[in-house]
PDB file of N, CA and C in Angstrom:
ATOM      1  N   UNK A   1       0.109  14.798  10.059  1.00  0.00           N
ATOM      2  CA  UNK A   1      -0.479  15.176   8.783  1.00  0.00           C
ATOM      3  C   UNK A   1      -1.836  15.823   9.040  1.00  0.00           C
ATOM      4  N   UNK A   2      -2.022  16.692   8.728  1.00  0.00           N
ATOM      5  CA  UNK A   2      -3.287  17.587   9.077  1.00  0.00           C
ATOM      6  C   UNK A   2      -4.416  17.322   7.755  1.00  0.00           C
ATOM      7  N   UNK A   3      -5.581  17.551   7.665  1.00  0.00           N
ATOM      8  CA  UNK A   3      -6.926  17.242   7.358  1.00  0.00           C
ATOM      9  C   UNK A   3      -6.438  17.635   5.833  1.00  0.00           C
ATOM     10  N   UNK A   4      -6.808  16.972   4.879  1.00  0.00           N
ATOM     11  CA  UNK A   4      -6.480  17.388   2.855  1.00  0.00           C
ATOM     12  C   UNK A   4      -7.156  18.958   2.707  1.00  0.00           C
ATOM     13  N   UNK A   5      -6.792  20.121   2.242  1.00  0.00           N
ATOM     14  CA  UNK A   5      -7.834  20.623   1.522  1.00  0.00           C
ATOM     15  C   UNK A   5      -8.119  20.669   0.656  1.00  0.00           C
ATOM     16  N   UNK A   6      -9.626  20.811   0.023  1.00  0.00           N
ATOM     17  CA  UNK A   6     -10.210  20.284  -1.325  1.00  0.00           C
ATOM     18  C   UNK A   6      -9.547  20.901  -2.048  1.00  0.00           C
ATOM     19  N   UNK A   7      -8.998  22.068  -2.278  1.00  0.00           N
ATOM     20  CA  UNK A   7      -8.068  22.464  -3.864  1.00  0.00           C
ATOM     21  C   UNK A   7      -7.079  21.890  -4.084  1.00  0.00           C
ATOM     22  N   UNK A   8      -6.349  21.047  -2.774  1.00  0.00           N
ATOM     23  CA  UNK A   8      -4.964  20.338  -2.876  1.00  0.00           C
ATOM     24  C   UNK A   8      -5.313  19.573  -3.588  1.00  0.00           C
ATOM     25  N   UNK A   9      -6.715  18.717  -3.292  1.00  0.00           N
ATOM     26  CA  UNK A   9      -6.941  17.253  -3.764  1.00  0.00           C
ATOM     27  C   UNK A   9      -7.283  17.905  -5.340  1.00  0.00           C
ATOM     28  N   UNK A  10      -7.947  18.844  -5.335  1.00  0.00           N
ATOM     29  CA  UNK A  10      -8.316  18.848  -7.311  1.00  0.00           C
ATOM     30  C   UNK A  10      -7.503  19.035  -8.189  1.00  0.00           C
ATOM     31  N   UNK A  11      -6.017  19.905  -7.485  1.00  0.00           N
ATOM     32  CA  UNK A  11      -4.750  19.945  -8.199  1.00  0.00           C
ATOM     33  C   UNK A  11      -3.887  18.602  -8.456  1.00  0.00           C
ATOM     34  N   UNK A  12      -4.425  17.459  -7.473  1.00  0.00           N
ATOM     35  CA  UNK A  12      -4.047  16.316  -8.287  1.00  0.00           C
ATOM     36  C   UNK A  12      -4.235  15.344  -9.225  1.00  0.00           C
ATOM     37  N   UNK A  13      -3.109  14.900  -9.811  1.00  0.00           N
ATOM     38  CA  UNK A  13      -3.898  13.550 -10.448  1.00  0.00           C
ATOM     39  C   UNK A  13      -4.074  12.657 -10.529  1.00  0.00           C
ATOM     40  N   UNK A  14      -5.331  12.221 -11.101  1.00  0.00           N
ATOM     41  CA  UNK A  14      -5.468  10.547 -10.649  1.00  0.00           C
ATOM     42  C   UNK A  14      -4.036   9.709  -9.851  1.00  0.00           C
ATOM     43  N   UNK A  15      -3.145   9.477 -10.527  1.00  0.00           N
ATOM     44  CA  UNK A  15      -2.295   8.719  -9.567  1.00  0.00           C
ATOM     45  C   UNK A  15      -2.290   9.032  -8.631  1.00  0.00           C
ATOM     46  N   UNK A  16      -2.028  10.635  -8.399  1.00  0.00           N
ATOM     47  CA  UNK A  16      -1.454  11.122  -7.505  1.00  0.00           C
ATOM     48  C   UNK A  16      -2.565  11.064  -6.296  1.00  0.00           C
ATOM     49  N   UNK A  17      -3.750  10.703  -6.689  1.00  0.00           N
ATOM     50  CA  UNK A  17      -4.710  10.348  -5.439  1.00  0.00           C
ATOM     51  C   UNK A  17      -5.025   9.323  -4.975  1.00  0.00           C
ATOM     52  N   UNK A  18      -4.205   8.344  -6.209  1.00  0.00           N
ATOM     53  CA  UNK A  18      -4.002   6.594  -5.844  1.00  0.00           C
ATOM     54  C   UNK A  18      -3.359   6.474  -4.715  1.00  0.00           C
ATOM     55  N   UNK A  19      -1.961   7.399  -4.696  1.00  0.00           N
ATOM     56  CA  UNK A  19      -1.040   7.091  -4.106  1.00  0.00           C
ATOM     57  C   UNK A  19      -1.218   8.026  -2.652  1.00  0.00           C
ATOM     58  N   UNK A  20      -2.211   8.855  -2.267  1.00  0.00           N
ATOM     59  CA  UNK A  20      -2.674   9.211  -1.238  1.00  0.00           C
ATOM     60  C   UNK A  20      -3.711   8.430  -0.655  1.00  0.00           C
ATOM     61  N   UNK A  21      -4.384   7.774  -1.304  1.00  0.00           N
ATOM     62  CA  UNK A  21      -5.184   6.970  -0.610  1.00  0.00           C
ATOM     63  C   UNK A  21      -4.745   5.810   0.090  1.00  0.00           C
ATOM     64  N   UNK A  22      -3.685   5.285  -0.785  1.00  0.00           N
ATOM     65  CA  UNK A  22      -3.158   4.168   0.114  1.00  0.00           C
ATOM     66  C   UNK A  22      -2.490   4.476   1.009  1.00  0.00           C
ATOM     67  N   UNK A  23      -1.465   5.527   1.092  1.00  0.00           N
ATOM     68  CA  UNK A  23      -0.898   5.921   2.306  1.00  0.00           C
ATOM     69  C   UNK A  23      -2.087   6.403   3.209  1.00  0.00           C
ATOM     70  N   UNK A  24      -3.102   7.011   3.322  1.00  0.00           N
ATOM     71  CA  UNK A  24      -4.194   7.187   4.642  1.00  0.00           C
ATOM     72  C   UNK A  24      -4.550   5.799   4.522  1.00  0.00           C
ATOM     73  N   UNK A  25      -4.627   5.072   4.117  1.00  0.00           N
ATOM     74  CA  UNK A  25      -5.261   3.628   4.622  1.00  0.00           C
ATOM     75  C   UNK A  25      -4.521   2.852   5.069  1.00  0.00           C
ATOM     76  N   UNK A  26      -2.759   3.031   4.740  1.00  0.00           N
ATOM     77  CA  UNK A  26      -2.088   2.308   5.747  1.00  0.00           C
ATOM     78  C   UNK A  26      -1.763   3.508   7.134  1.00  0.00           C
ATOM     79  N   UNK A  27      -1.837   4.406   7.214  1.00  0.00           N
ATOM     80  CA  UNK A  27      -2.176   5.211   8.212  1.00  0.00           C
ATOM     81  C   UNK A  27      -3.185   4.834   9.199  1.00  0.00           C
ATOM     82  N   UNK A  28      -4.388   5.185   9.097  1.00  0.00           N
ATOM     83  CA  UNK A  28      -5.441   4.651   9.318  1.00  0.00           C
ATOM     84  C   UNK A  28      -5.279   3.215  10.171  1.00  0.00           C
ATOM     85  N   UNK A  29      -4.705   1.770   9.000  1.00  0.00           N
ATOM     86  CA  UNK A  29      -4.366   0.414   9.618  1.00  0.00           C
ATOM     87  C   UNK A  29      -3.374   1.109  11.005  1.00  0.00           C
ATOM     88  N   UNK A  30      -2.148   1.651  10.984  1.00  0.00           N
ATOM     89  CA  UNK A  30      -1.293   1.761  12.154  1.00  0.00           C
ATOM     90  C   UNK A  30      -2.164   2.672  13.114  1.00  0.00           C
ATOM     91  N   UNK A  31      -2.605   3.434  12.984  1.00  0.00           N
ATOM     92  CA  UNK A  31      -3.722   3.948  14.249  1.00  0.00           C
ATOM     93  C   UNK A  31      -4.433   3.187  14.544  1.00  0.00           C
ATOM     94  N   UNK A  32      -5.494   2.254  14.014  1.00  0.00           N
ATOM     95  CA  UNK A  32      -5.975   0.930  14.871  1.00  0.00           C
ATOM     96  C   UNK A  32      -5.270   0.549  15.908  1.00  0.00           C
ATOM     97  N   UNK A  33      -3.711   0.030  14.711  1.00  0.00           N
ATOM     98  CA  UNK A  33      -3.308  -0.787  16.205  1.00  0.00           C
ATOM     99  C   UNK A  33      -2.431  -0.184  16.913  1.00  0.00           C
ATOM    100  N   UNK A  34      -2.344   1.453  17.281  1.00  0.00           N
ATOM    101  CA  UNK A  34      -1.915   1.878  18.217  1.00  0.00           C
ATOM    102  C   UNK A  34      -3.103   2.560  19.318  1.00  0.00           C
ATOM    103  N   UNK A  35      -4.298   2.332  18.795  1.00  0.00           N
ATOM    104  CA  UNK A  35      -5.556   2.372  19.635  1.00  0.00           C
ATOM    105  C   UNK A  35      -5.738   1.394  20.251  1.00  0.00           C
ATOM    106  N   UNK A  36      -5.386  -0.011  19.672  1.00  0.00           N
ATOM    107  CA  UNK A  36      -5.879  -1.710  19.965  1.00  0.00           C
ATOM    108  C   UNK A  36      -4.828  -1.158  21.379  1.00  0.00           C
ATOM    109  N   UNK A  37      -3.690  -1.434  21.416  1.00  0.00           N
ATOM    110  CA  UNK A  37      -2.737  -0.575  22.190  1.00  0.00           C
ATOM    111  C   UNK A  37      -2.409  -0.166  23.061  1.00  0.00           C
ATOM    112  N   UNK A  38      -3.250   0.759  23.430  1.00  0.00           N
ATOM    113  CA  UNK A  38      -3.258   1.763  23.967  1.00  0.00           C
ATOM    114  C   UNK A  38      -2.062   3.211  23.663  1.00  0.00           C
ATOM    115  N   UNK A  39      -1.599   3.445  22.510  1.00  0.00           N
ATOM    116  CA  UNK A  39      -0.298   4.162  22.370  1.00  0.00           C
ATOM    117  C   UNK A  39      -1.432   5.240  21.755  1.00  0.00           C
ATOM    118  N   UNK A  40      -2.249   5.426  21.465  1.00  0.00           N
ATOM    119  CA  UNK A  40      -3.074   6.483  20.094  1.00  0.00           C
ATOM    120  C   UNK A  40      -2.926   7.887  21.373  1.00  0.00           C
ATOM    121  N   UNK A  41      -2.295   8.900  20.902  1.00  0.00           N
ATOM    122  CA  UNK A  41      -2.230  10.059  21.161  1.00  0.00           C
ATOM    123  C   UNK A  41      -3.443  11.064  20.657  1.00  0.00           C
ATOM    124  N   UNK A  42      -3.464  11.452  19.516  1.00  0.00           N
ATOM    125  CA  UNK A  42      -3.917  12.162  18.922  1.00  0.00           C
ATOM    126  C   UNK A  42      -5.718  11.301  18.038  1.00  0.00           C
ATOM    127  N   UNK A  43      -6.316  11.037  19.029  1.00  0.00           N
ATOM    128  CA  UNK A  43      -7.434   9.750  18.636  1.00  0.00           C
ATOM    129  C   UNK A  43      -8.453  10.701  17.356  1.00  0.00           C
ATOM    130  N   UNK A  44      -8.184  11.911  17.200  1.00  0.00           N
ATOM    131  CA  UNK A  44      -9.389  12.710  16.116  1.00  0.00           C
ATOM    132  C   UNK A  44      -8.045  12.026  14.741  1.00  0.00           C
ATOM    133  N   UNK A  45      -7.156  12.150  15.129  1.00  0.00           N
ATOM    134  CA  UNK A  45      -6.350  11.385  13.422  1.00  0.00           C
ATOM    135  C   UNK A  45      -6.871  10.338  12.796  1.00  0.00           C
ATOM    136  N   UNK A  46      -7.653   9.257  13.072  1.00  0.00           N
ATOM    137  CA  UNK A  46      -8.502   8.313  12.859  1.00  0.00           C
ATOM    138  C   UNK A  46     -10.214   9.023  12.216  1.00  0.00           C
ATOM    139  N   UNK A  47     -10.277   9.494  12.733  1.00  0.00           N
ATOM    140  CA  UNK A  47     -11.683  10.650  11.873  1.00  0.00           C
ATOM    141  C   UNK A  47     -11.006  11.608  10.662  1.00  0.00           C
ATOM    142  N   UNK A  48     -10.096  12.062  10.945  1.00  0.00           N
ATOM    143  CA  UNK A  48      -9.410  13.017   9.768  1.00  0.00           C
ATOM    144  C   UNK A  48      -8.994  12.164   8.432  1.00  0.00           C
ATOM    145  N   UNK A  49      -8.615  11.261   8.781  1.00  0.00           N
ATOM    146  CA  UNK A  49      -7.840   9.743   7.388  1.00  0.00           C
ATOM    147  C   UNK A  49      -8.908   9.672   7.114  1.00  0.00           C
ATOM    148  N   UNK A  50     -10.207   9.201   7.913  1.00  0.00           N
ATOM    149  CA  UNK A  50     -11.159   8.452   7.314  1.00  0.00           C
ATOM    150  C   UNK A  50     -11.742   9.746   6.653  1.00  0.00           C
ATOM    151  N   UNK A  51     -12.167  10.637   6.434  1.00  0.00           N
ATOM    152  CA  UNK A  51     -12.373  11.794   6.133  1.00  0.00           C
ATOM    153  C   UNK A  51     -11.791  12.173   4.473  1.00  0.00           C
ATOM    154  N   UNK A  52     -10.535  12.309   5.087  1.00  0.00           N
ATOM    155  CA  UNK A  52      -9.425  12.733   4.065  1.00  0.00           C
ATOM    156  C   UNK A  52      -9.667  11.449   3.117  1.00  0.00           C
ATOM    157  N   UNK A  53      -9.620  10.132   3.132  1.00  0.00           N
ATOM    158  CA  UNK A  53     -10.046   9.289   2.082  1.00  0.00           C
ATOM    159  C   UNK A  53     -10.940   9.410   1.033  1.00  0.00           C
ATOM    160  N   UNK A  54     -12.362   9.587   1.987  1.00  0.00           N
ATOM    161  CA  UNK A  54     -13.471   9.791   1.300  1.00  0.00           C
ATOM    162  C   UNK A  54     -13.635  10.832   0.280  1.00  0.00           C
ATOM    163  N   UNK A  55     -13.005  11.908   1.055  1.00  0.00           N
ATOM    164  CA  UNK A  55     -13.178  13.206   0.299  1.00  0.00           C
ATOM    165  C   UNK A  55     -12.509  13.379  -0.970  1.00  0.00           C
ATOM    166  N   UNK A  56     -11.333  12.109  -1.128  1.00  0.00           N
ATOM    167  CA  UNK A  56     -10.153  12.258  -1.935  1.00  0.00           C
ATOM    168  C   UNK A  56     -11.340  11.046  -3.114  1.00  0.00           C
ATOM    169  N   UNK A  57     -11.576  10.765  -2.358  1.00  0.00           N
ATOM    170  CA  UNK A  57     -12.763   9.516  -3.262  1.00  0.00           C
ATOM    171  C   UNK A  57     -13.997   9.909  -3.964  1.00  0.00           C
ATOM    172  N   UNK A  58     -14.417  11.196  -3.393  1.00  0.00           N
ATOM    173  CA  UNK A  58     -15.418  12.119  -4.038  1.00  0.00           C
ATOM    174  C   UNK A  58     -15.014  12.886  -4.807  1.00  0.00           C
ATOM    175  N   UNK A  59     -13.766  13.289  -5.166  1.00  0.00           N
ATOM    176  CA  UNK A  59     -13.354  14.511  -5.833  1.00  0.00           C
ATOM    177  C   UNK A  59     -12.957  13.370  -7.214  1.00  0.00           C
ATOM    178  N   UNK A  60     -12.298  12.061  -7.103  1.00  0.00           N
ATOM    179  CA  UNK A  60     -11.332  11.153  -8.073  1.00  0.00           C
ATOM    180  C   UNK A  60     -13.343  11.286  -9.287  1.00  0.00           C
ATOM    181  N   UNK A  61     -14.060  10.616  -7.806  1.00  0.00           N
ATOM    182  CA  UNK A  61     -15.215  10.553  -9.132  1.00  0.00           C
ATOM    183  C   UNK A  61     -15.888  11.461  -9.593  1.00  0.00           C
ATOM    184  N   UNK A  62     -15.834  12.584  -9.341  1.00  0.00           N
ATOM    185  CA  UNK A  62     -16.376  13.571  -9.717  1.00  0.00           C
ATOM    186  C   UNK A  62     -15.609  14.352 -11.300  1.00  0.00           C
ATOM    187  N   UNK A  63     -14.203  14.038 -10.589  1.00  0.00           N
ATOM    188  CA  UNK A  63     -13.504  14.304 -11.922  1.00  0.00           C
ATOM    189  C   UNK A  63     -13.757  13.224 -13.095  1.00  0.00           C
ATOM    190  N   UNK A  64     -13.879  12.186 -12.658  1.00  0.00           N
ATOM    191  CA  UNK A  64     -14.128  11.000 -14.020  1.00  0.00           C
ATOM    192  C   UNK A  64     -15.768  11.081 -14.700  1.00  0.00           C
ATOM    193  N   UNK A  65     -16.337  12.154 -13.890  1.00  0.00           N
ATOM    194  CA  UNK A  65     -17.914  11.915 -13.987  1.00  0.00           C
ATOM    195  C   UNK A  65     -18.008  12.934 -15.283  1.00  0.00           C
ATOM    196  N   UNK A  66     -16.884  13.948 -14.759  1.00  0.00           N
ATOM    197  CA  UNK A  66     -16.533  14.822 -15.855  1.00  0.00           C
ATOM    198  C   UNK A  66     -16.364  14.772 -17.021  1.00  0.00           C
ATOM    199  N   UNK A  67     -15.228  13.637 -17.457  1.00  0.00           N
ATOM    200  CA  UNK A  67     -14.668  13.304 -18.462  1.00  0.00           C
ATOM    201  C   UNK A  67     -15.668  12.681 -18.977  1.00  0.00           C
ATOM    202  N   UNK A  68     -17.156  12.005 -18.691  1.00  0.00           N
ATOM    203  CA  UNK A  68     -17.436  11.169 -19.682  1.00  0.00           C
ATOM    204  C   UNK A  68     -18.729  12.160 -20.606  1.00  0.00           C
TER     205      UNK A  68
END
């Protein structure tokens, strides 16, 4: 899964960024423990989730900051 881009994330909605966030955070959990491991291939995927979360977390409030 490659890095969100910000127009993807603003074309969604609220759910639809519920339901991306939890999938990068159980993402995220299984890269731990394929780092704990030693199996982590691709070790920048752990910076990109954490990334891709936040960013998906800045855009959710920005849109609600909107609405009020």
């Amino acid at each position: 899964m490659a890095a969100m881009k910000t127009a993807d994330i603003r074309a969604m909605t609220p759910d639809q960024m519920d339901d991306a966030i939890a999938s990068l955070k159980k993402e995220r959990f299984n890269l731990r423990f394929q780092r704990a491991t030693g199996q982590l291939e691709n070790t920048s995927r752990m910076r990109e989730a954490r990334r891709d979360i936040a960013r998906i977390k800045t855009i959710a409030a920005q849109k609600r900051d909107a609405k009020k």
